[in-house]
C-alpha atoms as a PDB file:
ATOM      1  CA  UNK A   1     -28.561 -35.641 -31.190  1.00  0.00           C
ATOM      2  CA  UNK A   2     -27.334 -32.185 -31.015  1.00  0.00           C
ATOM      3  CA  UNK A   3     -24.625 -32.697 -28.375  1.00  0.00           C
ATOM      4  CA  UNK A   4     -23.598 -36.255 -30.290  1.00  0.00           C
ATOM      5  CA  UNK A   5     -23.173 -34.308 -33.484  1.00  0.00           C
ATOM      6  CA  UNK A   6     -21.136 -31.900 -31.734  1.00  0.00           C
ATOM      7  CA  UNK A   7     -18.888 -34.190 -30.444  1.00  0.00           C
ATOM      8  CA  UNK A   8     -18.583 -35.854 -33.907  1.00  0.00           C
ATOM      9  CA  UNK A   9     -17.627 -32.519 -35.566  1.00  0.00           C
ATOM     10  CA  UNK A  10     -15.347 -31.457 -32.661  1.00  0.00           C
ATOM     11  CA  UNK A  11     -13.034 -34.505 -32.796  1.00  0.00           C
ATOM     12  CA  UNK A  12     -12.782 -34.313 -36.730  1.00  0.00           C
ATOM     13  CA  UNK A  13     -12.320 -30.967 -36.843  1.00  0.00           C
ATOM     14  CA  UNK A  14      -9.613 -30.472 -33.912  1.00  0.00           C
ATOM     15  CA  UNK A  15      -7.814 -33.802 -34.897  1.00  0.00           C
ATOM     16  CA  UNK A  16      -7.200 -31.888 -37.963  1.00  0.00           C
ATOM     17  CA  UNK A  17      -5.631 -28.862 -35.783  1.00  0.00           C
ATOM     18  CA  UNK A  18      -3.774 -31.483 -34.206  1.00  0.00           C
ATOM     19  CA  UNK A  19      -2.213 -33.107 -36.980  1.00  0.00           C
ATOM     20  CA  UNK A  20      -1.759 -29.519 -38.659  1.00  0.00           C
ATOM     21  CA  UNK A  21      -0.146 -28.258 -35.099  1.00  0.00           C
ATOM     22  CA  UNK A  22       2.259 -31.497 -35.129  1.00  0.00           C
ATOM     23  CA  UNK A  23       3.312 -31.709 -39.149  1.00  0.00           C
ATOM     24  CA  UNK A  24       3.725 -27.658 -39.141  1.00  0.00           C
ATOM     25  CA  UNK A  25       5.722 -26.587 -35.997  1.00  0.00           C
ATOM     26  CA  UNK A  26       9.293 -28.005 -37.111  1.00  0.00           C
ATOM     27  CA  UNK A  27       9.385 -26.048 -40.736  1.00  0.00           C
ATOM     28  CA  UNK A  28       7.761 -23.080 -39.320  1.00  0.00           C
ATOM     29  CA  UNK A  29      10.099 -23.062 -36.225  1.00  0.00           C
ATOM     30  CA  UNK A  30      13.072 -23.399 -38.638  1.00  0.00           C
ATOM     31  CA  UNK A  31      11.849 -20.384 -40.058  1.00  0.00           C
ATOM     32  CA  UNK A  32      10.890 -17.986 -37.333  1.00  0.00           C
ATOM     33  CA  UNK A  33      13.310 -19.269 -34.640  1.00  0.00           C
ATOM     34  CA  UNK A  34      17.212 -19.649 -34.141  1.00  0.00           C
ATOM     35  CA  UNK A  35      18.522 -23.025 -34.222  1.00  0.00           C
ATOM     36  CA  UNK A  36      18.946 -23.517 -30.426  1.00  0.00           C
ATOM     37  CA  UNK A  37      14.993 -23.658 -30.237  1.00  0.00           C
ATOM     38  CA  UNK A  38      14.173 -25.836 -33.253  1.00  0.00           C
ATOM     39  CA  UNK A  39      14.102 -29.005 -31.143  1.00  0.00           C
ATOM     40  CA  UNK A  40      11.078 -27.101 -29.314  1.00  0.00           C
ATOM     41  CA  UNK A  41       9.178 -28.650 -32.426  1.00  0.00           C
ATOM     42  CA  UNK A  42       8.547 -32.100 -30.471  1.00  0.00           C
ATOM     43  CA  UNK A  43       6.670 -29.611 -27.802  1.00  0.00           C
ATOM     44  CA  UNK A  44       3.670 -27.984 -30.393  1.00  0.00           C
ATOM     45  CA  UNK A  45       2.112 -30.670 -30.797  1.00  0.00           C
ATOM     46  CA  UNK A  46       1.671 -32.401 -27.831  1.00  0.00           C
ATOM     47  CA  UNK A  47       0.591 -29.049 -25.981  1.00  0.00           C
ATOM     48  CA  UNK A  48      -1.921 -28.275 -28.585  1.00  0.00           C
ATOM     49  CA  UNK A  49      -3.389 -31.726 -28.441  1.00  0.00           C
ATOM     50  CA  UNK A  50      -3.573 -31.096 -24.503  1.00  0.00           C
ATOM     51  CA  UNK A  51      -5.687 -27.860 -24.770  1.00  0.00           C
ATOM     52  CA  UNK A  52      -7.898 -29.943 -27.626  1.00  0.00           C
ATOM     53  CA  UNK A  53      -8.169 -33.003 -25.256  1.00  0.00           C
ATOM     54  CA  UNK A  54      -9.298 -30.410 -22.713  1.00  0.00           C
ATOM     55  CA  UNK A  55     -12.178 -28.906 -24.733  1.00  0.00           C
ATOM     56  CA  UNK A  56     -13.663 -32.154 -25.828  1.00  0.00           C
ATOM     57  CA  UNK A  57     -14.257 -33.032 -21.506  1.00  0.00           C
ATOM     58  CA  UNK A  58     -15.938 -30.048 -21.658  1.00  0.00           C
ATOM     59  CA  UNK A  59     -17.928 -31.492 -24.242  1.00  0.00           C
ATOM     60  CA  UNK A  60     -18.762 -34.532 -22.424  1.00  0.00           C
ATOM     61  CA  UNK A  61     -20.166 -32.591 -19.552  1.00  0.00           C
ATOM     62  CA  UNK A  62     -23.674 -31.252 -19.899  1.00  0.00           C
ATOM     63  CA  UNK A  63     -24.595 -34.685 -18.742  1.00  0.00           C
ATOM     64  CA  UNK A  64     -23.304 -34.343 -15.080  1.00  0.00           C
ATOM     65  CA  UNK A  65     -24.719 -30.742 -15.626  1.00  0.00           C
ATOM     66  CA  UNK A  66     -28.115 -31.750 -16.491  1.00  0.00           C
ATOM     67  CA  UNK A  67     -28.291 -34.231 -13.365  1.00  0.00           C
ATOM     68  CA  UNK A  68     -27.308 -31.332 -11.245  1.00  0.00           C
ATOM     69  CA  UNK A  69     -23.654 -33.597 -10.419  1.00  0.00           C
ATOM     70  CA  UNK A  70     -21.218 -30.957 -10.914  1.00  0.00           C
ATOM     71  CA  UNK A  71     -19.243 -32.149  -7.886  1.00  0.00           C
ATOM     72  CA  UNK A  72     -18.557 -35.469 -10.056  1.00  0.00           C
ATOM     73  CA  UNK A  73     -15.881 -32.773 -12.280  1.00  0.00           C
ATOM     74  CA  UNK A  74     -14.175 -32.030  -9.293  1.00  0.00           C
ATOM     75  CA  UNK A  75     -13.289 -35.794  -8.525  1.00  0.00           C
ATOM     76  CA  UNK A  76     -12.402 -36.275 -12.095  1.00  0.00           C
ATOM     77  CA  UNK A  77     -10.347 -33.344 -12.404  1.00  0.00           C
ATOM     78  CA  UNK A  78      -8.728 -34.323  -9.259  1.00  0.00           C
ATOM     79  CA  UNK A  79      -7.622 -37.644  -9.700  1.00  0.00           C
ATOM     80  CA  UNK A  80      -6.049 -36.608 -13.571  1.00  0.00           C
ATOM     81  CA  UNK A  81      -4.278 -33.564 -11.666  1.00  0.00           C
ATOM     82  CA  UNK A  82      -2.349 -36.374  -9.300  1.00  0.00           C
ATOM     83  CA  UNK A  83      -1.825 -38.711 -12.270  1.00  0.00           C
ATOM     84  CA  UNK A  84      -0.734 -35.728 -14.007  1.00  0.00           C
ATOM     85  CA  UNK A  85       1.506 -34.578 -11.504  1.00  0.00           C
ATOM     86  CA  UNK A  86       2.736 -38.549 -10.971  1.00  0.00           C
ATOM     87  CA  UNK A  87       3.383 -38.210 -14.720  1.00  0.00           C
ATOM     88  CA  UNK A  88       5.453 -34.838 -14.413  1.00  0.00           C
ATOM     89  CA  UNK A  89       7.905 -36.255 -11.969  1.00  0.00           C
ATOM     90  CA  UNK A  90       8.705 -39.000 -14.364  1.00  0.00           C
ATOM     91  CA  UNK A  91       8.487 -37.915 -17.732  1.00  0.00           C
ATOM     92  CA  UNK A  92      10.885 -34.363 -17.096  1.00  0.00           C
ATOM     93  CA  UNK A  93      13.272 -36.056 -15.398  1.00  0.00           C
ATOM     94  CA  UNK A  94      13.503 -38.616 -18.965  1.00  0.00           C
ATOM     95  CA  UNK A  95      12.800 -36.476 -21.472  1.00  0.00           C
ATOM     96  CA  UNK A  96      12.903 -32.505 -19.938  1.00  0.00           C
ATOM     97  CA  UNK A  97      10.873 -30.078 -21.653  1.00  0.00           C
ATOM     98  CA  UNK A  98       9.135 -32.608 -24.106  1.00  0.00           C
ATOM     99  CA  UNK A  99       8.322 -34.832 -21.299  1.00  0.00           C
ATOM    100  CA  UNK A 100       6.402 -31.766 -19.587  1.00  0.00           C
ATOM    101  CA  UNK A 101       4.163 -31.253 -22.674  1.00  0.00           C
ATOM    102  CA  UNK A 102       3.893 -34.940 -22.860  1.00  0.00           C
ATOM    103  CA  UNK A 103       2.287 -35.111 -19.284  1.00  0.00           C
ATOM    104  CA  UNK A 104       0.430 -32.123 -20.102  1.00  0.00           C
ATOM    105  CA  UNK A 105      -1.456 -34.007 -22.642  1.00  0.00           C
ATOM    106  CA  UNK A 106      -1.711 -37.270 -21.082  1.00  0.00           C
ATOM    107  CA  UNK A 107      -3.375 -35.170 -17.785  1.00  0.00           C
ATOM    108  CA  UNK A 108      -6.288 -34.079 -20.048  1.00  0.00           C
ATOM    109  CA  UNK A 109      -6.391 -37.024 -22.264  1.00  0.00           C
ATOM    110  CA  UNK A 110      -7.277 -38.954 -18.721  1.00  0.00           C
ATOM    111  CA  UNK A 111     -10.389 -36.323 -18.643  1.00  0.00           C
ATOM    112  CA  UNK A 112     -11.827 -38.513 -21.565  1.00  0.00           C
ATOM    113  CA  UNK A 113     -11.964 -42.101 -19.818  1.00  0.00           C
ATOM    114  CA  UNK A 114     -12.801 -40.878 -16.339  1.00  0.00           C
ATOM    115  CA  UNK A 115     -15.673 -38.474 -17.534  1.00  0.00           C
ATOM    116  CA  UNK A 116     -16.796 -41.603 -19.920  1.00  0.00           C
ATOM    117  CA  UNK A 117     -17.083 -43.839 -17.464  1.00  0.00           C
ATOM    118  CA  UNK A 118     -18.483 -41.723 -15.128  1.00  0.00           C
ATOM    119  CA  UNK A 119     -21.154 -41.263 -17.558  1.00  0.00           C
ATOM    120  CA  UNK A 120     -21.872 -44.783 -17.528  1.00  0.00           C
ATOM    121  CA  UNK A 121     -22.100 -45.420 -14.383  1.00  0.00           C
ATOM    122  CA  UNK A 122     -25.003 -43.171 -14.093  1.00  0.00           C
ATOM    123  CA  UNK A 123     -26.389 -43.627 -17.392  1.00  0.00           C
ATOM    124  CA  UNK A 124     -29.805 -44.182 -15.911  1.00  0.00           C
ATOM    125  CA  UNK A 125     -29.807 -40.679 -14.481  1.00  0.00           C
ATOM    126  CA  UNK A 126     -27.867 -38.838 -16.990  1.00  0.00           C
ATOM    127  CA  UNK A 127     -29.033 -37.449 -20.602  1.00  0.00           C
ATOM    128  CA  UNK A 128     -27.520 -40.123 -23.158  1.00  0.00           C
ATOM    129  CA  UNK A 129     -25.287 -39.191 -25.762  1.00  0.00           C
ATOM    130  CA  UNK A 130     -24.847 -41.170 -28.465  1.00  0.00           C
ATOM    131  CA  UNK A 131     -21.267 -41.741 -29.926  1.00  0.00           C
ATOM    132  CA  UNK A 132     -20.297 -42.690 -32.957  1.00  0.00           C
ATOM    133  CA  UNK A 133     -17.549 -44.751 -32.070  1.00  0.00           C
ATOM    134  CA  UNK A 134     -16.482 -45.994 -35.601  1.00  0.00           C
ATOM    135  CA  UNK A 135     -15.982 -42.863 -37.408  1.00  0.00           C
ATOM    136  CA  UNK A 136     -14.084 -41.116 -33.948  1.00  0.00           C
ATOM    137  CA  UNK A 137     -11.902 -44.335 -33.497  1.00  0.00           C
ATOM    138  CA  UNK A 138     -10.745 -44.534 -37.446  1.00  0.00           C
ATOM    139  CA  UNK A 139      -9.898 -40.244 -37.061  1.00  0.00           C
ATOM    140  CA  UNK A 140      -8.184 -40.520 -33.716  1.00  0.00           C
ATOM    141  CA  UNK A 141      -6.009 -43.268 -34.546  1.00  0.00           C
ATOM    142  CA  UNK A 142      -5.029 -42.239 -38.109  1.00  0.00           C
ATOM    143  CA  UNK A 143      -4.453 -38.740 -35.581  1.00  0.00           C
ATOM    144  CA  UNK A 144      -1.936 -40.866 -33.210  1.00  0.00           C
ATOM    145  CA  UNK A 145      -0.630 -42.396 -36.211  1.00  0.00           C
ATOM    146  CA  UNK A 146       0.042 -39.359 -38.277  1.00  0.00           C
ATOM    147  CA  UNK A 147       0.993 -37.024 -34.913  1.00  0.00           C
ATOM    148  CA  UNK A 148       3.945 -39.782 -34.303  1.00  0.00           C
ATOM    149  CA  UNK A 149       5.070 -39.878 -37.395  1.00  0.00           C
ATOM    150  CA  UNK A 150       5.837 -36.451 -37.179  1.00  0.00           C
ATOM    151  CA  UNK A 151       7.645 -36.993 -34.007  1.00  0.00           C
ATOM    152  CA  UNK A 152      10.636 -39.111 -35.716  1.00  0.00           C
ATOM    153  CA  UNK A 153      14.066 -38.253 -35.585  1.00  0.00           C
ATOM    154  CA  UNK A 154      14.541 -36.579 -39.295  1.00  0.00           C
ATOM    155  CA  UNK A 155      17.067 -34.221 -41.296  1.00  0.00           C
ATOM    156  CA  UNK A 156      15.417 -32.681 -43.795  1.00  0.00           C
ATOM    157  CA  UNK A 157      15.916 -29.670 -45.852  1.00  0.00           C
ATOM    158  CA  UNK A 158      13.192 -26.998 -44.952  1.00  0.00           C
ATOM    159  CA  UNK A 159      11.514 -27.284 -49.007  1.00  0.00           C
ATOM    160  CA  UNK A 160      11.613 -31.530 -47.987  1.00  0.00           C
ATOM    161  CA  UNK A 161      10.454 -30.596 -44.354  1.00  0.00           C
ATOM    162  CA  UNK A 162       7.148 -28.726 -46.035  1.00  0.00           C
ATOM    163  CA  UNK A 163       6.920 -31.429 -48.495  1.00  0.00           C
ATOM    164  CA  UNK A 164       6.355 -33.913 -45.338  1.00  0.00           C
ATOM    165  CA  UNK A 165       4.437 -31.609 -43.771  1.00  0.00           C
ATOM    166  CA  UNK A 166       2.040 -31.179 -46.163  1.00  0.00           C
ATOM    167  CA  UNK A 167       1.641 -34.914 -47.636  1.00  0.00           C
ATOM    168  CA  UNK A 168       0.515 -35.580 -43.458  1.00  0.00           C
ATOM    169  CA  UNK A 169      -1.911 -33.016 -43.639  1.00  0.00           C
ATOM    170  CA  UNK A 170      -3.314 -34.123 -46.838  1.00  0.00           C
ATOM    171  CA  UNK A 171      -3.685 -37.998 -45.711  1.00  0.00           C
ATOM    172  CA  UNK A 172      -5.366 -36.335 -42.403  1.00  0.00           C
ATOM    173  CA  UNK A 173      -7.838 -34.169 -44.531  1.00  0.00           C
ATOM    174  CA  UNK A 174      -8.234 -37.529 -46.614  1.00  0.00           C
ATOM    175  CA  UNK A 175      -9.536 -39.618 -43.602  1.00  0.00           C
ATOM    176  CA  UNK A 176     -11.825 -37.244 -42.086  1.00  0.00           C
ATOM    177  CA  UNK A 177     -13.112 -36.816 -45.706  1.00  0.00           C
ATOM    178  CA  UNK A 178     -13.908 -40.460 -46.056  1.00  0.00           C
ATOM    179  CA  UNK A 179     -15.127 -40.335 -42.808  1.00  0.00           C
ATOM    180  CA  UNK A 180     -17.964 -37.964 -43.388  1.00  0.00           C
ATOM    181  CA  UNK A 181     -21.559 -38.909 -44.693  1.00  0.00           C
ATOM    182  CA  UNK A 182     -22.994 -37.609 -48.105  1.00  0.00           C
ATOM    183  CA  UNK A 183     -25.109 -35.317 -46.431  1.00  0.00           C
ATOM    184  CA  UNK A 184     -22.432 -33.878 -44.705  1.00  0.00           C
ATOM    185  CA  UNK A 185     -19.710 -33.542 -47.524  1.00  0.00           C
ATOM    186  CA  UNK A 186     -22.218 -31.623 -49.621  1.00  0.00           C
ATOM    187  CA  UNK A 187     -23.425 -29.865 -46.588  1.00  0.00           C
ATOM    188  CA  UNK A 188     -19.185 -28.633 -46.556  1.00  0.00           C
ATOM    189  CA  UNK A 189     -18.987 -27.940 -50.083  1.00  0.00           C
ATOM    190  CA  UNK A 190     -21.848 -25.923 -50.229  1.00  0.00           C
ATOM    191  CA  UNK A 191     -20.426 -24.120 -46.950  1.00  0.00           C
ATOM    192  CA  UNK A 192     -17.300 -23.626 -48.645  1.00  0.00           C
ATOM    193  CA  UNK A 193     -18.841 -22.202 -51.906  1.00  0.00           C
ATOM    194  CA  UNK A 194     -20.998 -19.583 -50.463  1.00  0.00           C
ATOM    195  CA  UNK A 195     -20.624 -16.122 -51.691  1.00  0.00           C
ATOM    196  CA  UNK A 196     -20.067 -13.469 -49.186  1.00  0.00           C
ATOM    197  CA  UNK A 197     -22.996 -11.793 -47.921  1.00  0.00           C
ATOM    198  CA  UNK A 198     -24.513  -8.833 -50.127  1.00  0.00           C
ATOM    199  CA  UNK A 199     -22.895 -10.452 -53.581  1.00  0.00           C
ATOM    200  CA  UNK A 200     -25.343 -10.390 -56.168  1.00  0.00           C
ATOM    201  CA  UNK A 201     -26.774 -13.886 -57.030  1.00  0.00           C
END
């Protein structure tokens, strides 16, 4: 339960980064950068959701860990590095320095499937982890959804640009907000509510 209710709270929480990390890095490059790098925008995203995408296989793990099958990472690891690789050749040569971040994240997103069906496959010797595949599908695909979106061709005034910006982050927040139980919404609130430590009740 523990490791199933980390995974839960993992996805929601860094499919919010995600979306944030997408929605955010045109304005914020318009502001900080000259305009020669504001097309980097399209590359923020994607490498952000590659390092999330990485931390959730880790997630997946303790499984393989448990069972004392470590050498099962190296396989998967391996066959998402020559994919990856297979992907860099192809995607650079299309689309440059987007299409690098764009097979960075596809490498690790491959993490996810392999390690998952690894998993199964040994499911009889392996520590099951129960996933709750409603509320993760609805937040990853509003995620894709809302992380393409921000990928459009657009010319925008920076004020419009952190209009757009923000109205994607707020229909992100909105899902994952739906998304959560009672419990867990209070559980937030009251998190979010809590006087510092020391302040007099």
């Amino acid at each position: 339960p523990v490791f199933s209710r980390t995974l839960t709270f993992y996805v929601f929480a860094t499919c919010l980064m995600t979306v944030g990390f997408f929605a955010l890095a045109k304005p914020v490059l318009a502001v900080m950068t000259q305009p020669a790098f504001h097309s980097a925008y399209r590359v923020v995203g994607l490498s952000a959701a590659g390092l999330f995408l990485q931390g959730l296989f880790y997630i997946l793990l303790p499984p393989m860990y448990f069972a004392r099958e470590v050498q099962a990472q190296a396989l998967i690891q391996g066959i998402a590095a020559a994919a990856s690789l297979a992907l860099n050749w192809w995607l650079i040569a299309r689309w440059g320095v987007a299409g690098a971040a764009a097979s960075f994240m596809l490498g690790f997103a491959l993490f996810i499937p392999l390690t998952l069906a690894w998993n199964r496959c040994r499911r009889r010797r392996y520590l099951p982890i129960p996933i709750e595949w409603k509320r993760l599908g609805v937040v990853t695909g509003a995620t894709v959804l809302l992380s393409a979106l921000t990928m459009l061709p657009r010319s925008l005034t920076l004020a419009r640009e952190l209009g757009f910006a923000a109205a994607i982050v707020a229909v992100a927040v909105t899902c994952v907000w739906l998304m959560l139980e009672k419990r867990e919404r209070r559980r937030l609130i009251e998190l979010v509510l809590r006087r510092p430590a020391g302040e007099a009740a």
